[in-house]
PDB file of N, CA and C in Angstrom:
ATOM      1  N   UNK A   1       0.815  -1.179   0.000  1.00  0.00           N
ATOM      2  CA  UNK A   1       0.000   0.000   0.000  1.00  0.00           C
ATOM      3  C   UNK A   1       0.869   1.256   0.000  1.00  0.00           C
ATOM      4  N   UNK A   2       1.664   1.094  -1.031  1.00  0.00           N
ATOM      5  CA  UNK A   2       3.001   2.398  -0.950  1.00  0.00           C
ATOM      6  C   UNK A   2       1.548   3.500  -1.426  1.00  0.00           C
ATOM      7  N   UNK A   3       0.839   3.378  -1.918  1.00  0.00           N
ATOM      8  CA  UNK A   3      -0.172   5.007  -2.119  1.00  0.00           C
ATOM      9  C   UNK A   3      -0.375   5.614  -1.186  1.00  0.00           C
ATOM     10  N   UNK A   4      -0.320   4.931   0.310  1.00  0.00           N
ATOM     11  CA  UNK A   4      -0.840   5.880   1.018  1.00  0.00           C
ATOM     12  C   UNK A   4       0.311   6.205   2.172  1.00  0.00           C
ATOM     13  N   UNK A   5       1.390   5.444   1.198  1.00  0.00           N
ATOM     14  CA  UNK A   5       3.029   5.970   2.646  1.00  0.00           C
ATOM     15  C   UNK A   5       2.564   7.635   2.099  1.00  0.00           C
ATOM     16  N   UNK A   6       3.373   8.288   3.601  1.00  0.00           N
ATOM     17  CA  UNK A   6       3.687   9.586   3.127  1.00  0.00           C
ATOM     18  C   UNK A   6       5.097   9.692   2.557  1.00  0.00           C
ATOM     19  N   UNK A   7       5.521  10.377   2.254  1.00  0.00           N
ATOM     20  CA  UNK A   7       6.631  11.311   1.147  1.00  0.00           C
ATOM     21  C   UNK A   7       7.469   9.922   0.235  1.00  0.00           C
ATOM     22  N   UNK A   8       6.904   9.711  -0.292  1.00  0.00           N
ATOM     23  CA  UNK A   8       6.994   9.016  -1.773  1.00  0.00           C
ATOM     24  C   UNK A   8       5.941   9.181  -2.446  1.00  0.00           C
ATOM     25  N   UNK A   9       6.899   8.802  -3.740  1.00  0.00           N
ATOM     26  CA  UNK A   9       6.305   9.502  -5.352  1.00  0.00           C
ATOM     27  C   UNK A   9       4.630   9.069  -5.762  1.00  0.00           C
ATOM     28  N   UNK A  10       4.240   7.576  -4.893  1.00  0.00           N
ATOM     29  CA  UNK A  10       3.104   7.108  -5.060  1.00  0.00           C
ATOM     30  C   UNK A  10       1.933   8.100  -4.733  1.00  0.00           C
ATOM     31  N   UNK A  11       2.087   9.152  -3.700  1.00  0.00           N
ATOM     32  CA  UNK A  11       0.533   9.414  -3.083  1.00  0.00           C
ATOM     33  C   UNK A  11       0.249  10.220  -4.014  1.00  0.00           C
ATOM     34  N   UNK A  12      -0.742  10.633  -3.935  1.00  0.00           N
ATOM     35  CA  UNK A  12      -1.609  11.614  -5.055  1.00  0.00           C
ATOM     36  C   UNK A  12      -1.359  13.362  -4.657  1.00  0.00           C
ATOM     37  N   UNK A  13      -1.280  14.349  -5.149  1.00  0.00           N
ATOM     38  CA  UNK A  13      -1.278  15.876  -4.579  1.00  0.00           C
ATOM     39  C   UNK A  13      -2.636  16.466  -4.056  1.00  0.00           C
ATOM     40  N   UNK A  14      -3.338  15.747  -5.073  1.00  0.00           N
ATOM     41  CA  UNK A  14      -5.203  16.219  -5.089  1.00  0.00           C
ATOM     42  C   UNK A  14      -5.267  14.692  -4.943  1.00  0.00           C
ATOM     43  N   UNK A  15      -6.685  15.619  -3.651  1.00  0.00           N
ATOM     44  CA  UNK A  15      -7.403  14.643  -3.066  1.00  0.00           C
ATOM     45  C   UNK A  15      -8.530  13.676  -3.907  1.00  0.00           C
ATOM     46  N   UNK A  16      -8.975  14.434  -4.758  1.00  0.00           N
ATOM     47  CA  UNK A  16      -9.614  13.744  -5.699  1.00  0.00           C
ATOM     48  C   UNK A  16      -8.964  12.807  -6.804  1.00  0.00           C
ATOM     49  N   UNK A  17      -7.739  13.086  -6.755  1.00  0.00           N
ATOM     50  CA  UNK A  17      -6.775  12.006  -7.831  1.00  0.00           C
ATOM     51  C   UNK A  17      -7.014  10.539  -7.100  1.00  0.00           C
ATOM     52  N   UNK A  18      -6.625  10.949  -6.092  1.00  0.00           N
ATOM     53  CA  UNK A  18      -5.977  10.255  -4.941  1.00  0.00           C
ATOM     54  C   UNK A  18      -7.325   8.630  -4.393  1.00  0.00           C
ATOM     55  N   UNK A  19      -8.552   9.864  -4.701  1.00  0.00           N
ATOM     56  CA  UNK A  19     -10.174   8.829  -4.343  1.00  0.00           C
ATOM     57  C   UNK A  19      -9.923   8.040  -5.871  1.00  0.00           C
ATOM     58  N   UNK A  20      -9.714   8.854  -7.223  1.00  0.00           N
ATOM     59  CA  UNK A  20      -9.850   7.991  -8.377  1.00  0.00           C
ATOM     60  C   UNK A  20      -8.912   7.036  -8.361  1.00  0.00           C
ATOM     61  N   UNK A  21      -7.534   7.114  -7.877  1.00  0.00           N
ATOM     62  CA  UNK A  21      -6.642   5.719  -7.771  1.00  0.00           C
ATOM     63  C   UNK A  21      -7.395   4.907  -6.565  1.00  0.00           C
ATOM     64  N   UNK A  22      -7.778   5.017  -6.073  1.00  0.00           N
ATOM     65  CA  UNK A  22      -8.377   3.866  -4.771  1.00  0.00           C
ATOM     66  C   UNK A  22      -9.598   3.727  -5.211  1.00  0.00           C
ATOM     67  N   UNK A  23     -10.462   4.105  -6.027  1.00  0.00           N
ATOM     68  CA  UNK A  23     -11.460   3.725  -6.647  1.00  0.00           C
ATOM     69  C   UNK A  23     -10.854   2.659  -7.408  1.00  0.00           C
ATOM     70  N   UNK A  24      -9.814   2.558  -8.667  1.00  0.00           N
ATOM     71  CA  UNK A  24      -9.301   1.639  -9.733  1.00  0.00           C
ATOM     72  C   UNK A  24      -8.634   0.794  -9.189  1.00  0.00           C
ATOM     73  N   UNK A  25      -8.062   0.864  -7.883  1.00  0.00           N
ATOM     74  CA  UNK A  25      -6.888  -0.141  -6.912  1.00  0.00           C
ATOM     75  C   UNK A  25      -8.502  -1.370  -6.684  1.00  0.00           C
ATOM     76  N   UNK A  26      -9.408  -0.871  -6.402  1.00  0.00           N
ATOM     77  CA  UNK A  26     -10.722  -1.480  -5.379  1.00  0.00           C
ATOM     78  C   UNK A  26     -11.148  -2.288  -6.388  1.00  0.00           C
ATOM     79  N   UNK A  27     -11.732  -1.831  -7.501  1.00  0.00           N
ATOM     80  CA  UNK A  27     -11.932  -2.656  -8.780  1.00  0.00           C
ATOM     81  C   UNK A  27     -11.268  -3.347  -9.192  1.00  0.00           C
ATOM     82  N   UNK A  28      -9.662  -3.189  -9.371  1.00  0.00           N
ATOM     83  CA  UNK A  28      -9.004  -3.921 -10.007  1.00  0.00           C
ATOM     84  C   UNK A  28      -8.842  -5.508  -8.624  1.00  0.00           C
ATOM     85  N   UNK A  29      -8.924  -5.109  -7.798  1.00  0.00           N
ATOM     86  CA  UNK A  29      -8.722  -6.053  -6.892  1.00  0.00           C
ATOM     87  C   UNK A  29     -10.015  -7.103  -6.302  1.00  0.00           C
ATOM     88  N   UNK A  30     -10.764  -6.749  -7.032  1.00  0.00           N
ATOM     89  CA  UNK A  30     -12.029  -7.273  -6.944  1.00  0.00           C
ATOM     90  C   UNK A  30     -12.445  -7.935  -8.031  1.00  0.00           C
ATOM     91  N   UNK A  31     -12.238  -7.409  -8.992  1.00  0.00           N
ATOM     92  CA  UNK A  31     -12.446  -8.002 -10.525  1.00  0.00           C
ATOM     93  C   UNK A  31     -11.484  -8.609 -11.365  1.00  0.00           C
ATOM     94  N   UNK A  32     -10.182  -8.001 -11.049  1.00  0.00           N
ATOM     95  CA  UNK A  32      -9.398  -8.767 -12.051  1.00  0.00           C
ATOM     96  C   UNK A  32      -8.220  -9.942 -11.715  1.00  0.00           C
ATOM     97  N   UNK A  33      -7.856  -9.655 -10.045  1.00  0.00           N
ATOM     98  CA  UNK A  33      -6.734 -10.027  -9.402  1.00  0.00           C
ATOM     99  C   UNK A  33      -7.518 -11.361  -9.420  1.00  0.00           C
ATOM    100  N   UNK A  34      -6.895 -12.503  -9.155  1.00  0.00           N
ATOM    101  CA  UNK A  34      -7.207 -13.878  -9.201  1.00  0.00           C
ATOM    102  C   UNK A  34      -6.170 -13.808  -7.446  1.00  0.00           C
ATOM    103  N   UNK A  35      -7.443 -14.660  -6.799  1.00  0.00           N
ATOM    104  CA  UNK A  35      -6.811 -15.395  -5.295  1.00  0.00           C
ATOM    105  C   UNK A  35      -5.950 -16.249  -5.477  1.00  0.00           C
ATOM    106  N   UNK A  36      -5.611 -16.353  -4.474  1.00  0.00           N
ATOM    107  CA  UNK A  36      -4.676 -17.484  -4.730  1.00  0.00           C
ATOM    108  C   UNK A  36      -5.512 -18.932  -4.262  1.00  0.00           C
ATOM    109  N   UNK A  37      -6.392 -18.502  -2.831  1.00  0.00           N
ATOM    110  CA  UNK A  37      -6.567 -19.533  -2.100  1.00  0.00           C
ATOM    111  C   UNK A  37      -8.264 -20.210  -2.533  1.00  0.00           C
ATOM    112  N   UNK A  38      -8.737 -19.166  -3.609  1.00  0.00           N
ATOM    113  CA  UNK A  38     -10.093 -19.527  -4.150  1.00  0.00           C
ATOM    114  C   UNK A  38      -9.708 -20.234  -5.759  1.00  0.00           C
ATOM    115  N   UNK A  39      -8.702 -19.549  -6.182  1.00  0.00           N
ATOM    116  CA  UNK A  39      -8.491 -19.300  -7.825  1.00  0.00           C
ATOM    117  C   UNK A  39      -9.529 -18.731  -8.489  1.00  0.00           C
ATOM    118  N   UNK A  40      -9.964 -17.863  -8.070  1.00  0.00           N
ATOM    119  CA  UNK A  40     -10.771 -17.146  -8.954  1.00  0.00           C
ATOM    120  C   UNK A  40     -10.778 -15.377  -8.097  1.00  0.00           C
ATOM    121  N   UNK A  41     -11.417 -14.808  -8.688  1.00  0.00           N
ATOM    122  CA  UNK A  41     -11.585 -13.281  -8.000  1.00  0.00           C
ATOM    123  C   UNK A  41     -12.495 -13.122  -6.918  1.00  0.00           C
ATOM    124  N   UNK A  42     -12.243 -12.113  -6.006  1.00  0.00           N
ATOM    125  CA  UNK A  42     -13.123 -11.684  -4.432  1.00  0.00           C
ATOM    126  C   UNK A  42     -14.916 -11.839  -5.644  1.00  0.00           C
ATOM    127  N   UNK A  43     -14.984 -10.761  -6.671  1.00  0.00           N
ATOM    128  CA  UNK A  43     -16.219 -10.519  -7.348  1.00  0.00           C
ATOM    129  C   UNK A  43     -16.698 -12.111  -7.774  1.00  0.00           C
ATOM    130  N   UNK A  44     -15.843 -12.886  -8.669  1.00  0.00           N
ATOM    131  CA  UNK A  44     -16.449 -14.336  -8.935  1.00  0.00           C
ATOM    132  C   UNK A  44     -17.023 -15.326  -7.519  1.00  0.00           C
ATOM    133  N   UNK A  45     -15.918 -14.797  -6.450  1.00  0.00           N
ATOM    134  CA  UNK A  45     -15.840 -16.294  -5.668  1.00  0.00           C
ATOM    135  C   UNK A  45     -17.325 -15.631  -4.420  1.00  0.00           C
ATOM    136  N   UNK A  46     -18.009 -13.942  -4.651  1.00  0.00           N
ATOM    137  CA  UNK A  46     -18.551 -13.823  -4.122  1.00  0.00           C
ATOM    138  C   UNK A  46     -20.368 -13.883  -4.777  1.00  0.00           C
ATOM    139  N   UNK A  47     -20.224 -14.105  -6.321  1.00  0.00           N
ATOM    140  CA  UNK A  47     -21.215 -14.279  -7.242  1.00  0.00           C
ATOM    141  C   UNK A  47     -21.514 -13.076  -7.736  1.00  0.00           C
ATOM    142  N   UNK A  48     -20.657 -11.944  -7.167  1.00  0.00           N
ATOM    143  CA  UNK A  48     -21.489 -11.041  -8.473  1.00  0.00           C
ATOM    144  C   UNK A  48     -20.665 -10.856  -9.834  1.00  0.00           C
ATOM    145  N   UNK A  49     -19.587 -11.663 -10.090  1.00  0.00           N
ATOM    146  CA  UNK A  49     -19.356 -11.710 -11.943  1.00  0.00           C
ATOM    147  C   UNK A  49     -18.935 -13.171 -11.883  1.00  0.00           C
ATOM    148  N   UNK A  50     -19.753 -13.520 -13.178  1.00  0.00           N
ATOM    149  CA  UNK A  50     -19.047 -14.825 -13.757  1.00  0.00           C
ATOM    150  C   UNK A  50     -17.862 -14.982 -14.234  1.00  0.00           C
ATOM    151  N   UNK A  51     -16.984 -14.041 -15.175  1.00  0.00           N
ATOM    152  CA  UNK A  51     -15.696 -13.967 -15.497  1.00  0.00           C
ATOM    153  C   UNK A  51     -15.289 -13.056 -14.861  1.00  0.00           C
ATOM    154  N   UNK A  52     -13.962 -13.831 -15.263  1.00  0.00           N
ATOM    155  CA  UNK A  52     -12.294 -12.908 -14.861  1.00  0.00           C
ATOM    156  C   UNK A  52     -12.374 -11.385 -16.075  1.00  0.00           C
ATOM    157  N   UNK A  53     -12.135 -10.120 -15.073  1.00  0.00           N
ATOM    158  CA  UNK A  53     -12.385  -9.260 -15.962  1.00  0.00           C
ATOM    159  C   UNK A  53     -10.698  -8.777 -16.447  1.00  0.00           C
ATOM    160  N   UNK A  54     -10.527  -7.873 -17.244  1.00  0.00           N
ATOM    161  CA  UNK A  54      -9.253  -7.937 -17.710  1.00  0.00           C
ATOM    162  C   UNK A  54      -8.852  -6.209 -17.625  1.00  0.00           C
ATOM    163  N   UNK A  55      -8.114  -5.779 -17.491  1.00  0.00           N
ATOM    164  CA  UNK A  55      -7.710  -4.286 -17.469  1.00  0.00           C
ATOM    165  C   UNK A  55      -8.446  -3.253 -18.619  1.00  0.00           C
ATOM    166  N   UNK A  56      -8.985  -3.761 -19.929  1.00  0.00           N
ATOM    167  CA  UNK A  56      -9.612  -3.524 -21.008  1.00  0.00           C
ATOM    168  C   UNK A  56     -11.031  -3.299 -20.784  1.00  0.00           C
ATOM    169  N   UNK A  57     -11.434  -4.448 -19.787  1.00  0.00           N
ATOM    170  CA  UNK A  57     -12.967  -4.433 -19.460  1.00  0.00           C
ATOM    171  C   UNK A  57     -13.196  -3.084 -18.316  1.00  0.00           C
ATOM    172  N   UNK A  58     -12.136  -2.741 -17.359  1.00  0.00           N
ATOM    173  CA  UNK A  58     -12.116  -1.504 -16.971  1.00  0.00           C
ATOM    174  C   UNK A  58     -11.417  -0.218 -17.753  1.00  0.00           C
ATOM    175  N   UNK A  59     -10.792  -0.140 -18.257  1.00  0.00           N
ATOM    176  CA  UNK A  59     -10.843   1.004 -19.368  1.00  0.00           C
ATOM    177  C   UNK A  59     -12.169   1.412 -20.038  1.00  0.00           C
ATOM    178  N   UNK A  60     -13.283   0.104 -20.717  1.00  0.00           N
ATOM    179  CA  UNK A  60     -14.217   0.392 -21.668  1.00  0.00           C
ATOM    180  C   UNK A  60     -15.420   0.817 -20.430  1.00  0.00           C
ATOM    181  N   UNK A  61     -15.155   0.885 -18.994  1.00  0.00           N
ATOM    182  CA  UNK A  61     -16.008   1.617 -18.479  1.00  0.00           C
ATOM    183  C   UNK A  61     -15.770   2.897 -17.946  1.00  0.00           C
ATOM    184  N   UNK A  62     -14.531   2.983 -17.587  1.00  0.00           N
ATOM    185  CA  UNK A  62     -13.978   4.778 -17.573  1.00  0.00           C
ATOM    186  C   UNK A  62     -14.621   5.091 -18.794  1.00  0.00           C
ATOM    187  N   UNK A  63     -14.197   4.859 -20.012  1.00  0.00           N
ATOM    188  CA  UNK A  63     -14.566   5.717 -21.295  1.00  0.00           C
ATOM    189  C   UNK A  63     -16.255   6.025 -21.685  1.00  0.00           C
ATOM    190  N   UNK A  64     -17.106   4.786 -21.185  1.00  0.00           N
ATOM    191  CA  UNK A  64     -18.296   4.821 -21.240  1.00  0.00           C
ATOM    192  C   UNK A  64     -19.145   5.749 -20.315  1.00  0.00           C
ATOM    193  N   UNK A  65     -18.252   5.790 -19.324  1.00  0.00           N
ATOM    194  CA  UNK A  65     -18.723   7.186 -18.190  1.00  0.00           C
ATOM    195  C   UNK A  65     -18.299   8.353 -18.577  1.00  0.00           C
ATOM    196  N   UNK A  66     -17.372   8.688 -18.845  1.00  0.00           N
ATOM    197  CA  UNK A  66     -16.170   9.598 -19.490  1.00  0.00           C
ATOM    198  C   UNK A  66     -17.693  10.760 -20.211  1.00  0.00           C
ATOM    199  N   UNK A  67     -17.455  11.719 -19.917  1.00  0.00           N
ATOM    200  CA  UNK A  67     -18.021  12.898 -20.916  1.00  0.00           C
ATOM    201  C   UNK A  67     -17.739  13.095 -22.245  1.00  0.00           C
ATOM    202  N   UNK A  68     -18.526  12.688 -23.264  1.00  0.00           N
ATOM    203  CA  UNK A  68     -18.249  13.173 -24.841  1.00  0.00           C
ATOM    204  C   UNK A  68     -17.492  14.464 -24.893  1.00  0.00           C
ATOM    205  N   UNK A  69     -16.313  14.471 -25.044  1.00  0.00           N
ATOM    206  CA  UNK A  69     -15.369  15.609 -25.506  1.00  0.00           C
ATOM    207  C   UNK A  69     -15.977  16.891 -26.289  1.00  0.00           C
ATOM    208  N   UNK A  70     -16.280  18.249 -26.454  1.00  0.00           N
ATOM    209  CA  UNK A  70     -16.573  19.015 -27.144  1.00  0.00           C
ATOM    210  C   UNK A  70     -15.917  19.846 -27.967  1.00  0.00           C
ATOM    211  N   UNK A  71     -16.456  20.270 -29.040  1.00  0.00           N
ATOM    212  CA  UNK A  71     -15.877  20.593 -29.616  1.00  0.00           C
ATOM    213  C   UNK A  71     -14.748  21.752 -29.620  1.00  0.00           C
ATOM    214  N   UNK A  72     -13.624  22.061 -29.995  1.00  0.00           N
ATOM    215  CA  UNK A  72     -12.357  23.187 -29.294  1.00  0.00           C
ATOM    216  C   UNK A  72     -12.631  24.355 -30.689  1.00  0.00           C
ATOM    217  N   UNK A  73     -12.905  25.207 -29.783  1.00  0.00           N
ATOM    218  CA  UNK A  73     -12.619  26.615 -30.557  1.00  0.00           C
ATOM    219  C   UNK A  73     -11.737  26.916 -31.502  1.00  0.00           C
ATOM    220  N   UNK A  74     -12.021  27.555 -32.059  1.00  0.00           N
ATOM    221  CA  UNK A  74     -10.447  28.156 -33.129  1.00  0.00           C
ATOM    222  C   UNK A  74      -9.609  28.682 -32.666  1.00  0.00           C
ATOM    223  N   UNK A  75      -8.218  28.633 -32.582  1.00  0.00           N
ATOM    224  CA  UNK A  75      -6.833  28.747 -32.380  1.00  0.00           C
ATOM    225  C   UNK A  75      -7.231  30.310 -32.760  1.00  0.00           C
ATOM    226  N   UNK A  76      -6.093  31.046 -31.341  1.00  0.00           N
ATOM    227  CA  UNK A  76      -6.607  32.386 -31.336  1.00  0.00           C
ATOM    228  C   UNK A  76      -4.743  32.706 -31.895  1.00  0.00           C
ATOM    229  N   UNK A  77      -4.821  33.860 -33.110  1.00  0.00           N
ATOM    230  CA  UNK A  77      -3.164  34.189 -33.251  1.00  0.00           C
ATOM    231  C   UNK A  77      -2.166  34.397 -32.050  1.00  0.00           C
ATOM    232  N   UNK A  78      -1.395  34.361 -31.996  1.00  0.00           N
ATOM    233  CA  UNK A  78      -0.587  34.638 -30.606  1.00  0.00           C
ATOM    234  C   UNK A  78       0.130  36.131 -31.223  1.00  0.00           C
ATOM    235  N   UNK A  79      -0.298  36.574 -29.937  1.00  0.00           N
ATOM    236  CA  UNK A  79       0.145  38.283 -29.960  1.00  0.00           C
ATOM    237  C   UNK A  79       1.253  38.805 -30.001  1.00  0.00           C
ATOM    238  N   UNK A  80       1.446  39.169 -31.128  1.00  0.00           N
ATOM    239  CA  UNK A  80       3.376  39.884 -30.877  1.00  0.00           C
ATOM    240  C   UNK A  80       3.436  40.979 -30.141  1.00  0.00           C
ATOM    241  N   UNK A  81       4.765  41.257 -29.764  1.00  0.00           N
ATOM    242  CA  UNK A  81       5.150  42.338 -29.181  1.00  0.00           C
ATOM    243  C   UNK A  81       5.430  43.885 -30.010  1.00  0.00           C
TER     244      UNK A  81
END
């Protein structure tokens, strides 16, 4: 749990970074990590997923939550002196 030593490079600056890595640590450790002592995941061996999920299957739900990007203004000249 080096994320939450203090003064190393792991912890977050913002507190909200900091909830989104322990949000993805929680998931990933629930869904994708395989036990050792079940062989399967905390989520399989507790019934709420049938498969092993894969780092891809959490990416395609960041992006599916993720806000449609809008469109960027026109490039303004940069002002000489």
């Amino acid at each position: 749990m080096k994320r939450f030593a203090r003064l190393t490079n792991a912890h977050s600056k913002k507190f909200e970074n900091h909830c989104h890595m322990v949000s993805l640590y929680t998931v990933w450790y629930n869904f994708v990590r395989i036990n050792s002592a079940v062989k399967m995941s905390p989520a399989m061996a507790a019934g709420v997923s049938k498969t092993l999920w894969t780092m891809n299957d959490i990416v395609a739900l960041i992006d599916a939550a993720a806000p449609a990007p809008k469109p960027r203004g026109p490039l303004q000249e940069a002002r000489g002196s």
